[in-house]
Every structure is written in structure tokens, then in C-alpha cells.
C-alpha atoms as a PDB file:
ATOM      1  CA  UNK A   1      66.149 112.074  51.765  1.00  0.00           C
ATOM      2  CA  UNK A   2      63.331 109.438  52.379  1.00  0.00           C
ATOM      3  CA  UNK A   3      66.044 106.744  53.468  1.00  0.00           C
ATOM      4  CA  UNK A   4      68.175 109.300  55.626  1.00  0.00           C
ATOM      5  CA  UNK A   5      64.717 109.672  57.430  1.00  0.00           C
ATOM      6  CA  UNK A   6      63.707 106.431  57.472  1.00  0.00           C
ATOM      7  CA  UNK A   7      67.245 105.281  59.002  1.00  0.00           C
ATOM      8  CA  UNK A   8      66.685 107.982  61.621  1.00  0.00           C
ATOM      9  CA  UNK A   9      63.613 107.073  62.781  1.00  0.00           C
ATOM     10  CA  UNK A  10      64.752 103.534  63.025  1.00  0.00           C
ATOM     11  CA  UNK A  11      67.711 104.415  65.077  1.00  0.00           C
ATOM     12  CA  UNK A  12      66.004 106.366  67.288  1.00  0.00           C
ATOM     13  CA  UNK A  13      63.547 103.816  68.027  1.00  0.00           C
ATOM     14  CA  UNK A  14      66.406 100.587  68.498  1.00  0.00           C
ATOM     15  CA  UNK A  15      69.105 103.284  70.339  1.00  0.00           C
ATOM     16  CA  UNK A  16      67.588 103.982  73.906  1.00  0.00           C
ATOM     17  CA  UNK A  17      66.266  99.242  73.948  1.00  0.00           C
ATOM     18  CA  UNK A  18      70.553  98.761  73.377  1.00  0.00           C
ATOM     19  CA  UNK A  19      71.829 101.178  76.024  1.00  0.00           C
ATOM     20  CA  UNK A  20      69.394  99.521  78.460  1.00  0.00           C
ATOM     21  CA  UNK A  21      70.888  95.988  76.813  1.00  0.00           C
ATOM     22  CA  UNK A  22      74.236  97.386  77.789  1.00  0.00           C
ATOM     23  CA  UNK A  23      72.999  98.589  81.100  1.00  0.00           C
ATOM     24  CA  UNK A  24      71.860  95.001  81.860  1.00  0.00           C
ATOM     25  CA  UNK A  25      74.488  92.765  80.497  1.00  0.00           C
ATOM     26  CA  UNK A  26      77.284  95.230  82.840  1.00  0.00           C
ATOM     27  CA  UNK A  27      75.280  94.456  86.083  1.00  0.00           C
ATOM     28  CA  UNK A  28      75.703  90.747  84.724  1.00  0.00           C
ATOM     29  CA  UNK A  29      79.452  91.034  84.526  1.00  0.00           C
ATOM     30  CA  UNK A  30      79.979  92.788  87.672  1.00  0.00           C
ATOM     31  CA  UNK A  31      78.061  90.051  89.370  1.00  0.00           C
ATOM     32  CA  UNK A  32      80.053  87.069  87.440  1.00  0.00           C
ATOM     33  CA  UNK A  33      83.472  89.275  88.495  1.00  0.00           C
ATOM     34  CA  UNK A  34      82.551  89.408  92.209  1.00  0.00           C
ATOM     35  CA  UNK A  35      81.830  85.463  92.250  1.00  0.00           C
ATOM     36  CA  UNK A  36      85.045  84.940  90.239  1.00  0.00           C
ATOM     37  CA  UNK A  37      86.756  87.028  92.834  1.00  0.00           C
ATOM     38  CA  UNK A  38      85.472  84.339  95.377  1.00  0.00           C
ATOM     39  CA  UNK A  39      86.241  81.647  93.354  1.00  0.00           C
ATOM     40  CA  UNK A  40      89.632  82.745  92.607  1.00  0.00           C
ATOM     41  CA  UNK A  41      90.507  83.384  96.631  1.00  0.00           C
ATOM     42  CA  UNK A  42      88.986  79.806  97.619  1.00  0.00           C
ATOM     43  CA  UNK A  43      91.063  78.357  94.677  1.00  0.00           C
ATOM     44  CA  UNK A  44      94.598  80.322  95.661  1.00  0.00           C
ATOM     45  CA  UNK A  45      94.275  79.286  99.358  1.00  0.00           C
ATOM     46  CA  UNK A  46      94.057  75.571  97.979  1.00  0.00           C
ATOM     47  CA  UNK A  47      96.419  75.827  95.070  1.00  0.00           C
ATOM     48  CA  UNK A  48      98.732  77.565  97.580  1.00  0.00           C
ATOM     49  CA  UNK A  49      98.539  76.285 100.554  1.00  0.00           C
ATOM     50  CA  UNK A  50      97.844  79.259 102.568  1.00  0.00           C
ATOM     51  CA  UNK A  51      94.783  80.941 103.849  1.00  0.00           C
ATOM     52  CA  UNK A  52      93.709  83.619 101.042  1.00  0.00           C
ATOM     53  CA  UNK A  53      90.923  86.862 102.690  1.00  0.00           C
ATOM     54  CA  UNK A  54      88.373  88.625 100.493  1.00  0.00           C
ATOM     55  CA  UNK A  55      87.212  91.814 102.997  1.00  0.00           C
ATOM     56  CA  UNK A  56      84.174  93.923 101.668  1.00  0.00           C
ATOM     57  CA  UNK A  57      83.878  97.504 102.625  1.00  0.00           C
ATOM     58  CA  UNK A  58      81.173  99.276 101.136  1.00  0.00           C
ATOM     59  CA  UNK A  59      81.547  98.682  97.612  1.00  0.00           C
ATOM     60  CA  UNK A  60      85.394  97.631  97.722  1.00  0.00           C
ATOM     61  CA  UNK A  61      86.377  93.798  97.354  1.00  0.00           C
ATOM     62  CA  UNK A  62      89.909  93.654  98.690  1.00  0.00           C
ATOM     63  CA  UNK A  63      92.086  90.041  98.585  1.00  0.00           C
ATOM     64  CA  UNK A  64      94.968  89.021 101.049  1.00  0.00           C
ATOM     65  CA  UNK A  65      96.995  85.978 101.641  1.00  0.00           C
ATOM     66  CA  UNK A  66      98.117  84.915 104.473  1.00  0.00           C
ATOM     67  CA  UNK A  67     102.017  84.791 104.866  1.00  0.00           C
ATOM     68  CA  UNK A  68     104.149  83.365 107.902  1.00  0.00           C
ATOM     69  CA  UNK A  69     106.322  87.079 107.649  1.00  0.00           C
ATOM     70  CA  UNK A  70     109.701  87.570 108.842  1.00  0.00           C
ATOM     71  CA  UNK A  71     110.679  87.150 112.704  1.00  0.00           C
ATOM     72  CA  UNK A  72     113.822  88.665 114.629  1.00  0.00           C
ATOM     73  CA  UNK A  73     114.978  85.301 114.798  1.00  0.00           C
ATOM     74  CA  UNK A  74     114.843  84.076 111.022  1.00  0.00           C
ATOM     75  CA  UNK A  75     115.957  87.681 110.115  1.00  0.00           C
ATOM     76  CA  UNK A  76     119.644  87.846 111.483  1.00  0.00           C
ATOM     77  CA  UNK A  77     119.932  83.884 110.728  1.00  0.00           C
ATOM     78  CA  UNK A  78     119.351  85.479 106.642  1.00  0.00           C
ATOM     79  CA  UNK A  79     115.972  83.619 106.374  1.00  0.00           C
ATOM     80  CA  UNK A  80     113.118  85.754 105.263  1.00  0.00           C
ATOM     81  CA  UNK A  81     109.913  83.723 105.352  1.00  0.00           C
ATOM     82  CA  UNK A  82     107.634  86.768 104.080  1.00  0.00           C
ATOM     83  CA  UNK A  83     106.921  85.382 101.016  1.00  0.00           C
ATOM     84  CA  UNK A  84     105.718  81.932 102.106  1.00  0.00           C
ATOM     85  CA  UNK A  85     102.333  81.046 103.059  1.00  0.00           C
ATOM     86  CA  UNK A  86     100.131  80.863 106.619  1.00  0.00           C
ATOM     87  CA  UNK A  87      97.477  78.067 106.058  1.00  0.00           C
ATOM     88  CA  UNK A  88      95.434  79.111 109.414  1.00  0.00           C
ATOM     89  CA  UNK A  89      92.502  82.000 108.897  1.00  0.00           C
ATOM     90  CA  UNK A  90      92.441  82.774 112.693  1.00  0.00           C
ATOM     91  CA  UNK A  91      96.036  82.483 113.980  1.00  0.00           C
ATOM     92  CA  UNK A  92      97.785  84.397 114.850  1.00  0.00           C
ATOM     93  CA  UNK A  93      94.591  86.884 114.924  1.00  0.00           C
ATOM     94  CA  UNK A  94      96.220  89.916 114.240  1.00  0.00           C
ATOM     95  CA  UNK A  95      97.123  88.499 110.945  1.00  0.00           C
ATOM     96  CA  UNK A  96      94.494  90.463 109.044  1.00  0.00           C
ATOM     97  CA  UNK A  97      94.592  94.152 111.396  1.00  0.00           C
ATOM     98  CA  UNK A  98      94.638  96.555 109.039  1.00  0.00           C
ATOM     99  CA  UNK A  99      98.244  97.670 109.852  1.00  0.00           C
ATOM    100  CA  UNK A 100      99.422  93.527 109.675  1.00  0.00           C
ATOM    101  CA  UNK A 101     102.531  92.556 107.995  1.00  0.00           C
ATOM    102  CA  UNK A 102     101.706  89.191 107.976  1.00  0.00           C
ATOM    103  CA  UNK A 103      99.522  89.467 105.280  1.00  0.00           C
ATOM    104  CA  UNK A 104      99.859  90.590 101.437  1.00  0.00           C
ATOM    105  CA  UNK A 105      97.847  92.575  99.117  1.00  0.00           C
ATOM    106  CA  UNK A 106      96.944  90.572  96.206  1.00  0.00           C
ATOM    107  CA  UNK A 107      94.078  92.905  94.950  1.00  0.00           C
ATOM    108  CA  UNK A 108      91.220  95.420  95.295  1.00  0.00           C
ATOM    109  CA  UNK A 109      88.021  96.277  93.121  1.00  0.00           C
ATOM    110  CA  UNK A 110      85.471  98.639  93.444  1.00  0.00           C
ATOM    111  CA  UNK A 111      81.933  98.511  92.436  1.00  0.00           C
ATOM    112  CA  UNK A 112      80.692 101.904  93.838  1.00  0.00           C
ATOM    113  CA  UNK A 113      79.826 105.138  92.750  1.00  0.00           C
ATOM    114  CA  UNK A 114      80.386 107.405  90.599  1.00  0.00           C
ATOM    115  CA  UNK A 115      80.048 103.676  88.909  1.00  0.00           C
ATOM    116  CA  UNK A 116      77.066 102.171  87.820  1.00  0.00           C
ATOM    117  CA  UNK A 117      75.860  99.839  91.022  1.00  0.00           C
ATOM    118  CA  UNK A 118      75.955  99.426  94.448  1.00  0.00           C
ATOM    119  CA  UNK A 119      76.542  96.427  96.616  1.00  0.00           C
ATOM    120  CA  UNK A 120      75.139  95.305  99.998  1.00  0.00           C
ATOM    121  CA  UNK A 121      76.245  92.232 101.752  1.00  0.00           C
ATOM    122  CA  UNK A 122      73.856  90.411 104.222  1.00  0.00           C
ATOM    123  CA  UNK A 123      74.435  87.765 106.245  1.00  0.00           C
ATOM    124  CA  UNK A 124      71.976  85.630 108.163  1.00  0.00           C
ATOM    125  CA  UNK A 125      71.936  86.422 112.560  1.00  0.00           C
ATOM    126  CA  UNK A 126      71.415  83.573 114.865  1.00  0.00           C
ATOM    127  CA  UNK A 127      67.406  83.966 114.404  1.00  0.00           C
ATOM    128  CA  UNK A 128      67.874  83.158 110.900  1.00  0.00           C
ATOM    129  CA  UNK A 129      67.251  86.505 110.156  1.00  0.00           C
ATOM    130  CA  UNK A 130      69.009  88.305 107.099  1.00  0.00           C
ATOM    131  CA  UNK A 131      71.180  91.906 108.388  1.00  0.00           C
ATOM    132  CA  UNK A 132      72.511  94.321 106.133  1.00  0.00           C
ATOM    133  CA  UNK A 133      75.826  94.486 106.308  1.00  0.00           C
ATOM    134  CA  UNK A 134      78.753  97.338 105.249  1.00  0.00           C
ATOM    135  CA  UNK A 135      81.938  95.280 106.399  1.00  0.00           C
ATOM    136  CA  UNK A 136      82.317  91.973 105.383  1.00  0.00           C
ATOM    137  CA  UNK A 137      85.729  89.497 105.526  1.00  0.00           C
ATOM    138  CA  UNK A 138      85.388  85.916 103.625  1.00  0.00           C
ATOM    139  CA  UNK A 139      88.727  83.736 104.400  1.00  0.00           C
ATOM    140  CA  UNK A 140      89.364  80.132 102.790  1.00  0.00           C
ATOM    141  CA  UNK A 141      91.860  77.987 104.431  1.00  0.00           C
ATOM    142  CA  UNK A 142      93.841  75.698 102.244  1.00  0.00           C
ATOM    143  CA  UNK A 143      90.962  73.030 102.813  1.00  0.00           C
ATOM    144  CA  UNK A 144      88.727  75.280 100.874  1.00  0.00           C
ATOM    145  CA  UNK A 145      86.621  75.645 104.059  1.00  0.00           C
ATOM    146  CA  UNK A 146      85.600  79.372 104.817  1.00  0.00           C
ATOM    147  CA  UNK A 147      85.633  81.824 107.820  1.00  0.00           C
ATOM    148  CA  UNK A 148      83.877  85.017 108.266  1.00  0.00           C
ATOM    149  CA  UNK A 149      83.158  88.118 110.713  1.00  0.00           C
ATOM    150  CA  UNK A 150      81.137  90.980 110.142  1.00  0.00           C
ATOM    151  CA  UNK A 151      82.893  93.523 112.530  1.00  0.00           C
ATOM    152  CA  UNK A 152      86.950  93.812 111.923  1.00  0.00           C
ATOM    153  CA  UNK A 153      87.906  93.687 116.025  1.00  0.00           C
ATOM    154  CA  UNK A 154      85.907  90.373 116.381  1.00  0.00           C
ATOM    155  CA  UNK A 155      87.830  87.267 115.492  1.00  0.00           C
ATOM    156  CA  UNK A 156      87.194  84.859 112.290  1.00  0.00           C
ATOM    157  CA  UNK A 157      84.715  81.968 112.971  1.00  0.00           C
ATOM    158  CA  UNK A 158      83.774  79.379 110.695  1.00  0.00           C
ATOM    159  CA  UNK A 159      80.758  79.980 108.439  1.00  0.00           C
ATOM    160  CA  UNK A 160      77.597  78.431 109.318  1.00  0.00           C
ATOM    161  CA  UNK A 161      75.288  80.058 106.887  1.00  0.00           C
ATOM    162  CA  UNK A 162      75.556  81.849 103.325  1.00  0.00           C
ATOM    163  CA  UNK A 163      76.610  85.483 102.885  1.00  0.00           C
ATOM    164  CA  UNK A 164      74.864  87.104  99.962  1.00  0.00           C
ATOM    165  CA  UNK A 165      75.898  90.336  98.036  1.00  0.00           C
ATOM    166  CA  UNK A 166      72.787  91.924  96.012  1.00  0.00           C
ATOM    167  CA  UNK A 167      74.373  94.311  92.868  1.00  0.00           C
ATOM    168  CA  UNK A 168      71.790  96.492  91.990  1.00  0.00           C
ATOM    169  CA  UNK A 169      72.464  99.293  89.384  1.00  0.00           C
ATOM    170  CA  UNK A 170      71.983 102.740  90.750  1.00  0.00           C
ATOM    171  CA  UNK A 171      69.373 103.624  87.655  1.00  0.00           C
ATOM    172  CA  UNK A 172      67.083 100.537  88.586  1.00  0.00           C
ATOM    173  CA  UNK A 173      67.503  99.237  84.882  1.00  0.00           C
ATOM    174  CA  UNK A 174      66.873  95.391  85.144  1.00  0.00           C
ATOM    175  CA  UNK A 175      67.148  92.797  87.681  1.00  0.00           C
ATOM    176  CA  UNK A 176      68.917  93.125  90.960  1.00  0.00           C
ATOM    177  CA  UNK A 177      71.608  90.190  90.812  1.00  0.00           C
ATOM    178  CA  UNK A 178      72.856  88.131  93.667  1.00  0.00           C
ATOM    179  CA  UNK A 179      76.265  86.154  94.380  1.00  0.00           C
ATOM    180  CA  UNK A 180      76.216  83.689  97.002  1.00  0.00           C
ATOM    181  CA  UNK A 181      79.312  82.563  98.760  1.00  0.00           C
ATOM    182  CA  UNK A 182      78.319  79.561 100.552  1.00  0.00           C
ATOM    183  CA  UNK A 183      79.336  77.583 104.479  1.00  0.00           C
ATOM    184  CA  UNK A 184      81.691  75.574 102.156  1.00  0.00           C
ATOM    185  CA  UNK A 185      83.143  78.307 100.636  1.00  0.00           C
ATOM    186  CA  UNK A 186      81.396  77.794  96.587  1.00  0.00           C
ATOM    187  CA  UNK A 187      80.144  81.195  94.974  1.00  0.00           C
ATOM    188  CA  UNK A 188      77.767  81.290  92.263  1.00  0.00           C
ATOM    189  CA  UNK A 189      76.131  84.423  90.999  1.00  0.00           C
ATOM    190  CA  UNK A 190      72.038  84.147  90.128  1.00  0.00           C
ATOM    191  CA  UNK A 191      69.732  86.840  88.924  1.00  0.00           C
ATOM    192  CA  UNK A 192      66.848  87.846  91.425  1.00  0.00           C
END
């Protein structure tokens, strides 16, 4: 009876240290996951040869590529060109519209609730000022160079200054963690 107690005592102690352990090593893995799913876009758009798009809405990471879709002229000659892919990020600029078929869906991911974090993406403003943002679209081009916009109607420009999403876990267990997708188009994840 002494050990049964003794083991309970123990494991009541050492239960709620691992379930914050656990807590902490998942915000890790979502951050490592969301620079992987940089990673991955700014490696398919060079292994590929086509411009690849990561878009952030609230807590969603969705990826596109970029394809040259099918015309009326290629169509009734029996060439479909749907599958092959675009290398520009900006032209034509309808390509990423929301209701574009010259794009394709490679993937989404959410990190949002009921889930255990939420993400925020900032950018910096022309005052070198860091802004909150809810939208977000990261595109590579096949020279690994990226492109981004922070309201869908506007047009892609080139990146001039990091964009930075903070995952922070909804309980406030831990660290907040950072990825960092940089001008050149890298993303590494760091802990804050």
C-alpha cells in the first residue's frame, strides 16, 4: 500500500511538468512546420521551374503553383498546357484571384483554433515600422527570389524587408516562437 502511495504521489508531482513539456515541444513543431512550408514552396518554384505562392489568412497557410493553363487556342489544337508551369509571380496578375485557373492547389494547413496557437504575421511599413497583419501572400519565382502583398487586390512586389509570423499558444505555456521568411526568400524558425 506504501508503494501504490508513494508511486501516486510521484506521478502526481512529474504529470502536470510533462503536459507543459508536451505543450512546449508542439508550439516547437508547429513553428519548424510553418518554416518547412516556406522552405518547401521556395524549393518547388526552383526545382520546378515555376513560381510556387504560400497565402496566409488568419491562421491558414495555403500553397499554389503557378501554371501557364489552357487557352482557346491550344485547346481545339488538343494541347492542354494546365499542368505545366508559369515561372513569373506577377504576370499575368490575375494569376492568383481567388477564382484563377491559372493556378493549382498544392496544399493548406491550419494553425487556429479550436487548436492550440494562434498566428500573426507582421511585416515592416515604409517607416520601418512593424504592422500586424491578417492576410499575407509569399511567392518564390524559380530564381528563389520572393514577392509579397499584404492586401489580395494590390499586385505582388518584390520583398524588401522580412515578414515574420509569431506562434504563440493560446494557454501562454512557454515561449512565443517566430519564423522568419526573409527579402531572399530563406525561412528559419527561432524562439523569442
Amino acid at each position: 500500500m506504501v508503494v501504490v502511495l508513494i508511486i501516486t504521489l510521484f506521478a502526481s508531482i512529474a504529470l502536470p511538468g510533462m503536459a507543459r513539456t508536451m505543450k512546449i515541444n508542439r508550439a516547437r513543431e508547429a513553428t519548424e512546420s510553418i518554416a518547412t512550408i516556406f522552405r518547401g514552396a521556395r524549393l518547388r518554384a526552383m526545382g520546378r521551374g515555376g513560381a510556387v505562392l504560400v497565402s496566409f489568412t488568419g491562421n491558414t497557410f495555403t500553397t499554389f503553383e503557378a501554371i501557364r493553363g489552357t487557352t482557346a487556342a491550344t485547346a481545339s489544337a488538343g494541347v492542354d498546357c494546365r499542368s505545366l508551369p508559369e515561372s513569373s509571380c506577377i504576370n499575368p496578375s490575375n494569376r492568383w484571384g481567388p477564382a484563377s485557373d491559372r493556378r493549382e492547389f498544392l496544399t493548406s494547413t491550419n494553425y487556429g483554433p479550436p487548436g492550440d496557437f494562434t498566428v500573426a504575421a507582421e511585416t515592416m511599413n515604409l517607416s520601418n515600422a512593424a504592422v500586424n497583419r491578417t492576410f499575407l501572400d509569399i511567392c518564390f519565382t524559380p530564381s528563389g527570389r520572393a514577392y509579397s502583398r499584404t492586401i489580395q487586390a494590390n499586385p505582388l512586389t518584390a520583398m524588401t524587408s522580412p515578414a515574420t509570423f509569431t506562434i504563440t499558444r493560446i494557454d501562454e505555456v512557454g515561449r512565443d516562437r517566430k519564423v522568419i521568411v526573409t527579402s531572399s526568400g530563406n525561412a528559419r524558425s527561432v524562439a523569442e
